[in-house]
C-alpha atoms as a PDB file:
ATOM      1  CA  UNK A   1     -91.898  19.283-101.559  1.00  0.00           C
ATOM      2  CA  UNK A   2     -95.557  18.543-101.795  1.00  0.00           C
ATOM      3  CA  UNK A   3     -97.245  15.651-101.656  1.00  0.00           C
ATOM      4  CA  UNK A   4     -98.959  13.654-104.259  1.00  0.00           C
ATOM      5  CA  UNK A   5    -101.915  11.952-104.692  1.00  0.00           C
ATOM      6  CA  UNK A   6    -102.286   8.488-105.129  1.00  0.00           C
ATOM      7  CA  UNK A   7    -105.275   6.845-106.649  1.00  0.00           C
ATOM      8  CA  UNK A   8    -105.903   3.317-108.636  1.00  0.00           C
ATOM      9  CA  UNK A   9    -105.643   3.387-112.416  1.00  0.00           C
ATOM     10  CA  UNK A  10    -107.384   0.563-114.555  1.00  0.00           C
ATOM     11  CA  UNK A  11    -105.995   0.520-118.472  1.00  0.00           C
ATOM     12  CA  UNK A  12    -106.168  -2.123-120.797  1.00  0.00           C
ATOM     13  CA  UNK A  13    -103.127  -3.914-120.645  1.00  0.00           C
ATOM     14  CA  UNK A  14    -102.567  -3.786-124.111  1.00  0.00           C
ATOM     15  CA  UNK A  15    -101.946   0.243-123.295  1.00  0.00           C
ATOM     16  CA  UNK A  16     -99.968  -0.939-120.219  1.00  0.00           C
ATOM     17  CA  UNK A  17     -97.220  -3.089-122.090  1.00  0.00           C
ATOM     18  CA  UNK A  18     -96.872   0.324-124.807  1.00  0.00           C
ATOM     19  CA  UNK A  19     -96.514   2.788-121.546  1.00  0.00           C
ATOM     20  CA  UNK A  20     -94.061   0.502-120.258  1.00  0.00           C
ATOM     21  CA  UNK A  21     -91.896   0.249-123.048  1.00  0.00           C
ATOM     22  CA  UNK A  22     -92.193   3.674-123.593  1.00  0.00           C
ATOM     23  CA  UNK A  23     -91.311   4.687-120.181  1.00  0.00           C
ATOM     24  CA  UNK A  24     -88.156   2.384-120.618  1.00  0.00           C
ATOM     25  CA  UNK A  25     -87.135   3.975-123.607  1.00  0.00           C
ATOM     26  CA  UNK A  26     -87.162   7.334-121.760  1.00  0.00           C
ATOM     27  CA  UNK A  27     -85.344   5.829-118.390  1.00  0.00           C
ATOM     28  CA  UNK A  28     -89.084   6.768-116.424  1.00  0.00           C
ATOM     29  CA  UNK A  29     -90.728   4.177-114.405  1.00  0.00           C
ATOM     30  CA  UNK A  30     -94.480   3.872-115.496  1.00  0.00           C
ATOM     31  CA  UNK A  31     -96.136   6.196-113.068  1.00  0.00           C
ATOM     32  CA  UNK A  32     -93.644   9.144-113.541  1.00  0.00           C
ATOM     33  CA  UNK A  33     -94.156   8.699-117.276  1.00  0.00           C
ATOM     34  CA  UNK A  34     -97.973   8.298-116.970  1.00  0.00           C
ATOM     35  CA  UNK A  35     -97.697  11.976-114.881  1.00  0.00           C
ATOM     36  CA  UNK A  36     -95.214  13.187-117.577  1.00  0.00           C
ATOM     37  CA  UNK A  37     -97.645  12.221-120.520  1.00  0.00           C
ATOM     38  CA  UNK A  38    -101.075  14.140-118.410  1.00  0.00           C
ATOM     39  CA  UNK A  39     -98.610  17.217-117.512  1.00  0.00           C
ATOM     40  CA  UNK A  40     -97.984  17.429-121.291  1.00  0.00           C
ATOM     41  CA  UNK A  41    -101.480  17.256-122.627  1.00  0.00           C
ATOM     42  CA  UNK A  42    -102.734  19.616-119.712  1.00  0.00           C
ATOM     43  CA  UNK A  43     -99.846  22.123-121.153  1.00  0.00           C
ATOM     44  CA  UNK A  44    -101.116  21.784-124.670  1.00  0.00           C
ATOM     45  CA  UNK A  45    -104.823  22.019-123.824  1.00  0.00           C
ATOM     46  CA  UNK A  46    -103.615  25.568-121.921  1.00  0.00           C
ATOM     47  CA  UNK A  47    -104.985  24.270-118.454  1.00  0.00           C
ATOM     48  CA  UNK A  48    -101.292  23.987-117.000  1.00  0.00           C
ATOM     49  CA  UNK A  49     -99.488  27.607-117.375  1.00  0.00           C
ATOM     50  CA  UNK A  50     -96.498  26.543-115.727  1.00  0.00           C
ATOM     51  CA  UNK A  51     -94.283  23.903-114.152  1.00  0.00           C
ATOM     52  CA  UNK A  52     -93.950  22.965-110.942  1.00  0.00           C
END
């Protein structure tokens, strides 16, 4: 399993209280939906070819 890299993330909390309520609605805590929503984008940009 590899390890992952943790850093501090700054958002407006207005953004915060939609990403949480998101994440709820799809059963993800905030920081595995946060990853979900930048492995997504990196997909659709073409700078992830395939997942891990």
């Amino acid at each position: 399993m590899s390890k992952k890299k943790s850093f501090p993330l700054r958002m407006d909390p207005e953004l915060y209280e939609i990403i949480q309520k998101w994440a709820a609605d799809d059963f993800r805590s905030v920081n595995s939906h946060i990853e979900f929503l930048l492995r997504e984008a990196a997909k659709k940009d073409g700078r992830l070819k395939k997942d891990k």
